[in-house]
N, C-alpha and C. Protein backbone atom coordinates (compact mmCIF):
# COMPACT_ATOMS: atom_id res chain seq x y z
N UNK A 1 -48.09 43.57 -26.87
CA UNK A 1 -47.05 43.47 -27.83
C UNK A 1 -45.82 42.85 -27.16
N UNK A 2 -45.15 42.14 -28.14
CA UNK A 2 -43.90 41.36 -27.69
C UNK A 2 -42.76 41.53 -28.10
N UNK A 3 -41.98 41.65 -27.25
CA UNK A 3 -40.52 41.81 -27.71
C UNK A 3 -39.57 40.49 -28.13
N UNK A 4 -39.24 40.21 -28.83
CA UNK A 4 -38.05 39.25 -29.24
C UNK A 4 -36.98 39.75 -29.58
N UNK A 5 -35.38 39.11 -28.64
CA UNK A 5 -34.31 39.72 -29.04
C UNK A 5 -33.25 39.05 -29.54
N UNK A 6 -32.93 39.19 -29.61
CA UNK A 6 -32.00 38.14 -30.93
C UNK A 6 -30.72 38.10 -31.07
N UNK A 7 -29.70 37.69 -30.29
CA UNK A 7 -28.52 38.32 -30.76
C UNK A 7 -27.07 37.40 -31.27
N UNK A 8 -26.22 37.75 -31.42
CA UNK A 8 -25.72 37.40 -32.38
C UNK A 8 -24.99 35.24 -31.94
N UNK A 9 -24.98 35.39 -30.45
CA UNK A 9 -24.48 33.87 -29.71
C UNK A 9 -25.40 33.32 -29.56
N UNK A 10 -26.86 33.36 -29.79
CA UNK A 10 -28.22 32.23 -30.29
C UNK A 10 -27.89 31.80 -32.03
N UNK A 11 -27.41 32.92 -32.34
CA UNK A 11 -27.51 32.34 -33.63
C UNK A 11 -26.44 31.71 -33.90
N UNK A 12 -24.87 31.40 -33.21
CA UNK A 12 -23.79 30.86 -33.24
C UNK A 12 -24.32 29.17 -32.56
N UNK A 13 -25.16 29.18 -31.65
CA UNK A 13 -25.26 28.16 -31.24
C UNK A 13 -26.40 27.50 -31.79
N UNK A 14 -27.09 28.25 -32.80
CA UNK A 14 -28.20 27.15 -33.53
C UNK A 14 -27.26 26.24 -35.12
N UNK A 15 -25.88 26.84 -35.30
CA UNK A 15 -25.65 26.25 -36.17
C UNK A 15 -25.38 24.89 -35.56
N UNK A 16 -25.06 23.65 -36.71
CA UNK A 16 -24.63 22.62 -36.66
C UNK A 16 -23.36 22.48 -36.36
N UNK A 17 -22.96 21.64 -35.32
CA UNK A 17 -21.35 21.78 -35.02
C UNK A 17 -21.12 20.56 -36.21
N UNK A 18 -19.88 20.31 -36.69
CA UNK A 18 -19.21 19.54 -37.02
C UNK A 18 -19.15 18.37 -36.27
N UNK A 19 -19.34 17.37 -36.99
CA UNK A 19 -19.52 15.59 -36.79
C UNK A 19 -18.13 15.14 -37.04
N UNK A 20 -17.57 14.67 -36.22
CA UNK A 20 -16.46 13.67 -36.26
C UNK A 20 -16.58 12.68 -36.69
N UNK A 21 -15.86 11.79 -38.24
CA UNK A 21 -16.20 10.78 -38.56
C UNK A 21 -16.13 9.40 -37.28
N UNK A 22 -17.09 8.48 -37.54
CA UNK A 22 -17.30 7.07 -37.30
C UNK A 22 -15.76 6.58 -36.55
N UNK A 23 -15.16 6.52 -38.01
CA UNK A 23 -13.81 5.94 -37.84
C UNK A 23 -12.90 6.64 -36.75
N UNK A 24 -12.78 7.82 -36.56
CA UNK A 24 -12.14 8.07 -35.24
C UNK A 24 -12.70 7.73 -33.95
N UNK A 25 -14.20 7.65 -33.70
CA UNK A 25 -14.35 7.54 -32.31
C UNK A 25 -13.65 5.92 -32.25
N UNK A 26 -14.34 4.86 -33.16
CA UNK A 26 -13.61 3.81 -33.17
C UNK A 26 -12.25 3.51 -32.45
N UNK A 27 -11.46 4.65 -33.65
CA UNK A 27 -10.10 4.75 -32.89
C UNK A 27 -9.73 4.51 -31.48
N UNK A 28 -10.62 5.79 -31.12
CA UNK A 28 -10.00 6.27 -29.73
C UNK A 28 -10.91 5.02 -28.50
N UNK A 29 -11.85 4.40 -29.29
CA UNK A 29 -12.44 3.30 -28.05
C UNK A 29 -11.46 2.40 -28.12
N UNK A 30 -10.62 1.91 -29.26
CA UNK A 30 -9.83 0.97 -28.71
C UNK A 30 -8.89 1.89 -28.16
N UNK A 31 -8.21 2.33 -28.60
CA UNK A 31 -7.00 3.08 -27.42
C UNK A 31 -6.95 3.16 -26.24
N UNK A 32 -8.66 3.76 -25.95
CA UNK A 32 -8.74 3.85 -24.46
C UNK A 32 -9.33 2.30 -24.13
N UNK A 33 -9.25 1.06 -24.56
CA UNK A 33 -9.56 -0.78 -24.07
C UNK A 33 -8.31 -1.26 -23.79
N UNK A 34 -7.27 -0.49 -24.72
CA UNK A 34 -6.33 -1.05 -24.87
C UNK A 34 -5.56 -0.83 -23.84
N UNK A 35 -5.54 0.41 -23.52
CA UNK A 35 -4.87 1.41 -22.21
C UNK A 35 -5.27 0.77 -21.12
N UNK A 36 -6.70 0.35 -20.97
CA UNK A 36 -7.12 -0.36 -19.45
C UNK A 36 -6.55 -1.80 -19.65
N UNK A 37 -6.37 -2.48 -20.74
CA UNK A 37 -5.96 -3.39 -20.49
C UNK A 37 -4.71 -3.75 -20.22
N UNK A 38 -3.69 -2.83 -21.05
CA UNK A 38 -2.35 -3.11 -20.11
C UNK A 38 -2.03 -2.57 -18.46
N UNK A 39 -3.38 -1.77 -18.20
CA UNK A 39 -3.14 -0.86 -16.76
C UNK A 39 -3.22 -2.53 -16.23
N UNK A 40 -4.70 -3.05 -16.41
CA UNK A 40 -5.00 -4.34 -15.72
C UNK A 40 -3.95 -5.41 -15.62
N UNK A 41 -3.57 -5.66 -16.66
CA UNK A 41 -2.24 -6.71 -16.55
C UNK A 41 -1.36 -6.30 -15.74
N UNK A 42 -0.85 -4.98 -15.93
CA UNK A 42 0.33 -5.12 -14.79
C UNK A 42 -0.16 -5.05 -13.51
N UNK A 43 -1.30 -4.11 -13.19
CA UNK A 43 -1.81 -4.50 -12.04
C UNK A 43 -1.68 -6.27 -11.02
N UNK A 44 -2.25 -6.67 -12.20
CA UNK A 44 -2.72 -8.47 -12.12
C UNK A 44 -1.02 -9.13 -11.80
N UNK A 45 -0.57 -8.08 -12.43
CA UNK A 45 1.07 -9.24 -12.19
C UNK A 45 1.73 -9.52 -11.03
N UNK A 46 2.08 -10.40 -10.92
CA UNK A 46 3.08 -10.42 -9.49
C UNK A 46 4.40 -9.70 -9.30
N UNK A 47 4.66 -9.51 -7.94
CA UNK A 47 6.11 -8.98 -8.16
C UNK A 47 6.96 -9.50 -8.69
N UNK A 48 6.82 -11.01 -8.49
CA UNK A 48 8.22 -11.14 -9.59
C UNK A 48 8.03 -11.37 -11.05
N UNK A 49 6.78 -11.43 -11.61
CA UNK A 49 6.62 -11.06 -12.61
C UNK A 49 7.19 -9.73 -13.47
N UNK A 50 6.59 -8.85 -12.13
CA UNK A 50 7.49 -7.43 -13.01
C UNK A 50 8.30 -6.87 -12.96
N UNK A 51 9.09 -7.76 -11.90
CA UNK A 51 10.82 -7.75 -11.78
C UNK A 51 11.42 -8.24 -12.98
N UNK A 52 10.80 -9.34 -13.19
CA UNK A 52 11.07 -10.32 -14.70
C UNK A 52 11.36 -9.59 -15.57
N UNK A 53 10.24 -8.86 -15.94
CA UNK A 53 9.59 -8.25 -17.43
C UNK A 53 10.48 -6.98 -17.48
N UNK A 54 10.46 -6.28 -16.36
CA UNK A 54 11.74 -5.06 -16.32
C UNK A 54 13.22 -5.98 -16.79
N UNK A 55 13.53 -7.08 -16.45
CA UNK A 55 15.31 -7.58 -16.62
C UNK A 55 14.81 -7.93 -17.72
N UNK A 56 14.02 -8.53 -18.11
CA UNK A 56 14.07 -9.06 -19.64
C UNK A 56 14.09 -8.22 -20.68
N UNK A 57 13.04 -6.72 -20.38
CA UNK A 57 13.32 -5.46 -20.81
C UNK A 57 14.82 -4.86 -20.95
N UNK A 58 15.63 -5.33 -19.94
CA UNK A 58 16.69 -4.59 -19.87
C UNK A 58 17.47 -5.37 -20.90
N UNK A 59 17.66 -6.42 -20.80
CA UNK A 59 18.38 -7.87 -21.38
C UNK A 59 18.57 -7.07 -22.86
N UNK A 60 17.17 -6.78 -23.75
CA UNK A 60 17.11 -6.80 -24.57
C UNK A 60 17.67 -5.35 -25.72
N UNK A 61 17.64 -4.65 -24.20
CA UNK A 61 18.07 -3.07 -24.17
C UNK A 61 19.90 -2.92 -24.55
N UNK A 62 20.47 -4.22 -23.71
CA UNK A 62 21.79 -4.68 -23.62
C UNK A 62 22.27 -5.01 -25.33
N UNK A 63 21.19 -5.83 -25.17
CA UNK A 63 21.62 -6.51 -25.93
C UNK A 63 22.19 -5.80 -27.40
N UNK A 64 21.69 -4.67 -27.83
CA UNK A 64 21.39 -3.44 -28.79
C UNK A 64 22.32 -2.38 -28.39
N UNK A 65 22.97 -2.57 -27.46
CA UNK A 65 23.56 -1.33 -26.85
C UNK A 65 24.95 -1.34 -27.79
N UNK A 66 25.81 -0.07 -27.66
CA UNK A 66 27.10 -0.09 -28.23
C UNK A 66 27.53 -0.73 -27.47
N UNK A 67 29.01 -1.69 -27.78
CA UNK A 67 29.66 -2.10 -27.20
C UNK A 67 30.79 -0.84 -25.75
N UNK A 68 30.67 -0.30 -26.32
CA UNK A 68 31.24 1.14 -25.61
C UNK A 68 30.31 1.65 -24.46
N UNK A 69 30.54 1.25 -23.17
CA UNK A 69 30.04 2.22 -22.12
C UNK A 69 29.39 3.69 -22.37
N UNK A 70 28.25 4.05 -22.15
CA UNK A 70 27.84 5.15 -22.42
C UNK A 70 27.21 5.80 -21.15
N UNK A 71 26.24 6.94 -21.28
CA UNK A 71 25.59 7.49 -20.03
C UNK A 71 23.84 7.27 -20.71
N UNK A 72 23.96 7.39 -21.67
CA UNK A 72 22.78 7.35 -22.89
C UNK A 72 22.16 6.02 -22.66
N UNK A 73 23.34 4.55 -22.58
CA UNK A 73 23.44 3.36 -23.03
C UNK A 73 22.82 3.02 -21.66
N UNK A 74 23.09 3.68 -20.05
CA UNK A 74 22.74 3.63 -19.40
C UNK A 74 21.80 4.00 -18.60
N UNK A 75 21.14 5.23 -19.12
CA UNK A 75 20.04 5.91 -18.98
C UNK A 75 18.84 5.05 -19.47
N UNK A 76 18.85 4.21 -20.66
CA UNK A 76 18.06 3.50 -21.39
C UNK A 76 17.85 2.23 -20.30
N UNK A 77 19.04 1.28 -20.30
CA UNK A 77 18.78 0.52 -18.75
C UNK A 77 18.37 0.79 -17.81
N UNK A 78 18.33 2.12 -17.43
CA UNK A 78 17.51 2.58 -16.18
C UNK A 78 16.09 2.51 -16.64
N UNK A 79 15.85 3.13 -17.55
CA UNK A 79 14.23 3.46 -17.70
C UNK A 79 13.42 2.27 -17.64
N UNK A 80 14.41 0.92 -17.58
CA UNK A 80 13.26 -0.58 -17.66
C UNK A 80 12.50 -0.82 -16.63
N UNK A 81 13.14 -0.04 -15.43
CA UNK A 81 13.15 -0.38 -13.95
C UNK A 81 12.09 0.60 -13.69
N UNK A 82 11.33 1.36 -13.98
CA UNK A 82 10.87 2.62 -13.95
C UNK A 82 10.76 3.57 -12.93
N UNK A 83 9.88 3.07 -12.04
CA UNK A 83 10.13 4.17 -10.33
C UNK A 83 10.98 3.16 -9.51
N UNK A 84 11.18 1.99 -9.66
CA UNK A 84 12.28 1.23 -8.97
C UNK A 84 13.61 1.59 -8.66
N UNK A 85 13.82 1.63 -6.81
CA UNK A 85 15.27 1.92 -6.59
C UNK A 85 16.51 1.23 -7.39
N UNK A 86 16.99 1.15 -8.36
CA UNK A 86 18.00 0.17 -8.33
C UNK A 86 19.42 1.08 -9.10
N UNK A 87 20.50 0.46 -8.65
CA UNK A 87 21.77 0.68 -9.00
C UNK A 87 21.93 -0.23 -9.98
N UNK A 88 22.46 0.61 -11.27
CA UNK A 88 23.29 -0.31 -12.00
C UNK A 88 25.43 -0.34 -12.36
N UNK A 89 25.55 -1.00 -12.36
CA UNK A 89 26.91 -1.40 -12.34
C UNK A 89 27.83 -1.53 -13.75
N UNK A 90 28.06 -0.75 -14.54
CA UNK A 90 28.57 -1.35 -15.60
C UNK A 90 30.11 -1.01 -15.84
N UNK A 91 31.08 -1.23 -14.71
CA UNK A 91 32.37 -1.25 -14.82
C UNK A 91 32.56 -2.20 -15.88
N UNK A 92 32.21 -3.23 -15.96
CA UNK A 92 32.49 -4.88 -16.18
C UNK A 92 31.95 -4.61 -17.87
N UNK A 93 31.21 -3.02 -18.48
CA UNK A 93 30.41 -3.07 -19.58
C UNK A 93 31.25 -4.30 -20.59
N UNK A 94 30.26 -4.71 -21.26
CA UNK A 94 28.65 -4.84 -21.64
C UNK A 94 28.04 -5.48 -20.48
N UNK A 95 29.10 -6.48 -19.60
CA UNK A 95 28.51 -7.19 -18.52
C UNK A 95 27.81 -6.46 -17.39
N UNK A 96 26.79 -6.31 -17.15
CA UNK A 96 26.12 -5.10 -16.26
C UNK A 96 25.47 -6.02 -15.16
N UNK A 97 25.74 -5.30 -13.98
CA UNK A 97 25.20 -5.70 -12.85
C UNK A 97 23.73 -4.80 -12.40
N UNK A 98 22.91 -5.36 -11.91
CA UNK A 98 21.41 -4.72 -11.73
C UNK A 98 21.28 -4.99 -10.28
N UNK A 99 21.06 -3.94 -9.58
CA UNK A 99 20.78 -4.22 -7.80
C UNK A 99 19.54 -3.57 -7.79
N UNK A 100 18.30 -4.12 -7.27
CA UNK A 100 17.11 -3.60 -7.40
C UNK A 100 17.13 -3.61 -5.62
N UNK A 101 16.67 -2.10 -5.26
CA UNK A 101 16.89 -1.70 -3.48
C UNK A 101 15.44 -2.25 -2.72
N UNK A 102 14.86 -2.89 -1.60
CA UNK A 102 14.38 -2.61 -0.76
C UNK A 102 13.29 -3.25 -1.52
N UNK A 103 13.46 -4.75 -1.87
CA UNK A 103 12.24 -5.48 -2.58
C UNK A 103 11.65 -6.37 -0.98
N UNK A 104 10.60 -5.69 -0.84
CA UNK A 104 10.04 -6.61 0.82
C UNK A 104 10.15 -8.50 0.39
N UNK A 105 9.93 -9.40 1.83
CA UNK A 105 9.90 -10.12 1.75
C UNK A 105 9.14 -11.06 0.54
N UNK A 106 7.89 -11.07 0.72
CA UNK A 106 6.70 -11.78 -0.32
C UNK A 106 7.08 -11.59 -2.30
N UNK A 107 7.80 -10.08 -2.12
CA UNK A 107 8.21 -10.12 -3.42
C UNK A 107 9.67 -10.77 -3.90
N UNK A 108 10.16 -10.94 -2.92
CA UNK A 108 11.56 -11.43 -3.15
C UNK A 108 11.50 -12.98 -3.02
N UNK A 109 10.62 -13.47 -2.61
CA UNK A 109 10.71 -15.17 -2.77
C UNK A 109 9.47 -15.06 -4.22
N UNK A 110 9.10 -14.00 -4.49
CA UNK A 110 8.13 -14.22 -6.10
C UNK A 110 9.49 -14.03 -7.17
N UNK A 111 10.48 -13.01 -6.82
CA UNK A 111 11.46 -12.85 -7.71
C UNK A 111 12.29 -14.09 -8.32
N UNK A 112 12.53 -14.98 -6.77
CA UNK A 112 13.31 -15.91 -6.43
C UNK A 112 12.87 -16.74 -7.48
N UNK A 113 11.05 -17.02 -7.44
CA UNK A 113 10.59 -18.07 -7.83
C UNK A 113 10.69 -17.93 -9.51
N UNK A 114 10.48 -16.70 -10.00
CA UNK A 114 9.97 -16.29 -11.06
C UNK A 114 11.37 -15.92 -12.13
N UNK A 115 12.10 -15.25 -11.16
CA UNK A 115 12.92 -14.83 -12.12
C UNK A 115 14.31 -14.77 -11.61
N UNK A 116 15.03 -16.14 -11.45
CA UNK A 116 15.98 -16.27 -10.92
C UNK A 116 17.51 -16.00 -12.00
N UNK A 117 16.48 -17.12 -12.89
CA UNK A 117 17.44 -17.22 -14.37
C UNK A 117 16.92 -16.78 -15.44
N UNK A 118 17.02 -16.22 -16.22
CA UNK A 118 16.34 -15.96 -17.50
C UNK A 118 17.76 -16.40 -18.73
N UNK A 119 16.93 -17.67 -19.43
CA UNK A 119 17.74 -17.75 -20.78
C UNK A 119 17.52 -16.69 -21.89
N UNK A 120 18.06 -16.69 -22.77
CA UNK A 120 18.22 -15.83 -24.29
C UNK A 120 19.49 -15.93 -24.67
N UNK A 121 19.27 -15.02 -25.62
CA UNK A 121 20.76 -14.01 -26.17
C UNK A 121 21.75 -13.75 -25.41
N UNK A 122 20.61 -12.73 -24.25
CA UNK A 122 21.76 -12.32 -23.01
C UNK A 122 20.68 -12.84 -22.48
N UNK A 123 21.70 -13.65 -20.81
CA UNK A 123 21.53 -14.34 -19.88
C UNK A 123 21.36 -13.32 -19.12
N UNK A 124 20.21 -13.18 -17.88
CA UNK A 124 20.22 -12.81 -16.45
C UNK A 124 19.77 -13.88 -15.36
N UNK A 125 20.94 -13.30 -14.84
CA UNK A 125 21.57 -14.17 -13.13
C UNK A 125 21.59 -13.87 -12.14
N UNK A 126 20.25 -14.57 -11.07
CA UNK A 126 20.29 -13.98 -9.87
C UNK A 126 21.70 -14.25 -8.96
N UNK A 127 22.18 -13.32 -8.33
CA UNK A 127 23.20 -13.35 -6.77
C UNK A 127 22.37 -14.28 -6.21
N UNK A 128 23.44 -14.80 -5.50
CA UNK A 128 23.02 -15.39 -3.76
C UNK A 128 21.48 -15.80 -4.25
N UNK A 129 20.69 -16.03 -3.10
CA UNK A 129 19.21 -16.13 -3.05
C UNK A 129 19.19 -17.38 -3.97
N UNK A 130 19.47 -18.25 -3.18
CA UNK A 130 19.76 -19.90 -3.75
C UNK A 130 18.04 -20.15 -4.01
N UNK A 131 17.50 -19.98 -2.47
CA UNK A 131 16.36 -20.47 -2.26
C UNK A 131 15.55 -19.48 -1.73
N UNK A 132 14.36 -19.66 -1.45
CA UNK A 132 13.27 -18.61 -1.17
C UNK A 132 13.49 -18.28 0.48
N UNK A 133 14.09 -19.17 1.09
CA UNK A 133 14.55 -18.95 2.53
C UNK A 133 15.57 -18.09 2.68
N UNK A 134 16.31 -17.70 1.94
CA UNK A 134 17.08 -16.64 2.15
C UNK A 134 16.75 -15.37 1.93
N UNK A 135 15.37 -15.25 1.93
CA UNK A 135 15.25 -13.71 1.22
C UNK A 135 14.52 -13.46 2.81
N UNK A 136 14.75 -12.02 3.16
CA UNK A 136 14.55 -11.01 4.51
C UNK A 136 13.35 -10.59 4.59
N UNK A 137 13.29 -9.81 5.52
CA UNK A 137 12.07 -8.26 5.50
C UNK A 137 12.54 -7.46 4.26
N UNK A 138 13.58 -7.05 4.29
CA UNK A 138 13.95 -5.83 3.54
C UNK A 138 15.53 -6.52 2.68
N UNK A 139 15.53 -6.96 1.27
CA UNK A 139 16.31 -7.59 0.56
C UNK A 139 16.75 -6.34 -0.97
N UNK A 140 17.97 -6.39 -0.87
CA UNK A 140 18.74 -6.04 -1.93
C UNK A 140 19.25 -6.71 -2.91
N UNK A 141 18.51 -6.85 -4.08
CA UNK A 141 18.62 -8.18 -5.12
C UNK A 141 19.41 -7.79 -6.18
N UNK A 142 20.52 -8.44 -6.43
CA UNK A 142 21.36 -7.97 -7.83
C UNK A 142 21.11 -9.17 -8.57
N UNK A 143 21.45 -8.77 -10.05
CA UNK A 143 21.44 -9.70 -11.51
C UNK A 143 22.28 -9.22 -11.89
N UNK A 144 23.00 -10.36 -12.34
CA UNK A 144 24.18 -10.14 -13.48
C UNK A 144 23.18 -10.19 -14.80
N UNK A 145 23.21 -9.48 -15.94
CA UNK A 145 23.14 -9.75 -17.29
C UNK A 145 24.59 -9.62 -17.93
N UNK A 146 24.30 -10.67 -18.65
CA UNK A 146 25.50 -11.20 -19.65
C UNK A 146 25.17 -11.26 -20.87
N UNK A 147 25.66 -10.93 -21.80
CA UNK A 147 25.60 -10.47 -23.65
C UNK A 147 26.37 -11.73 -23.93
């Protein structure tokens, strides 16, 4: 004779779980294509590419800002830069100065090359660093942006 026992978490786990529609996994595969693909791009970018893309970020941040000096107005300009050392300067507000700290050599003649001038709305303007020969081991790069 045989015993069978039965208890109550066999029978919780023979039900059917709930099916998530179609349309969400969808969702979440692009989200997560989309996610690797901007990881990849910035990866792929050069430094002075994403020196660029941070001032042009900022430019545009300026550009929207109150005319009135803020800490808010400036907190927002910081965040373009993201783990990047840099000082910003805005005695001169709206005219803001950007010093990005301790950009090594190879990236500072990519900065040079890449993102010396940027036209728009608001203008950013590299300091000094005429040419790619002037940039060091260890270089402290400011931009003027102008509204």
């Amino acid at each position: 004779m045989s015993v069978t026992l039965w208890s109550h978490s066999s029978q919780r786990e023979s039900r059917p779980r709930p099916r998530l529609p179609r349309p969400f996994w969808v969702l979440i595969g692009i989200a997560l294509a989309l996610g690797v693909c901007l990881e990849l791009r910035a990866a792929l970018q050069s430094p002075g590419q994403t020196i660029r893309g941070e001032l042009e970020a900022a430019a545009v941040e300026l550009q929207s800002a109150p005319m009135e000096h803020s800490e808010r107005a400036l907190a927002q300009l910081r965040r373009n830069f993201h783990e990047r050392d840099v000082t910003i300067d805005a005695t001169l507000w709206p005219l803001v100065s950007v010093t990005v700290h301790g950009v090594d050599a190879s990236a500072c003649r990519d900065a040079v090359d890449k993102a010396r001038r940027i036209e728009g709305l608001v203008v950013v303007a590299l300091e000094r660093y005429g040419t790619v020969d002037e940039c060091g081991n260890t270089n402290d790069m400011t931009w003027r942006i102008l509204p």
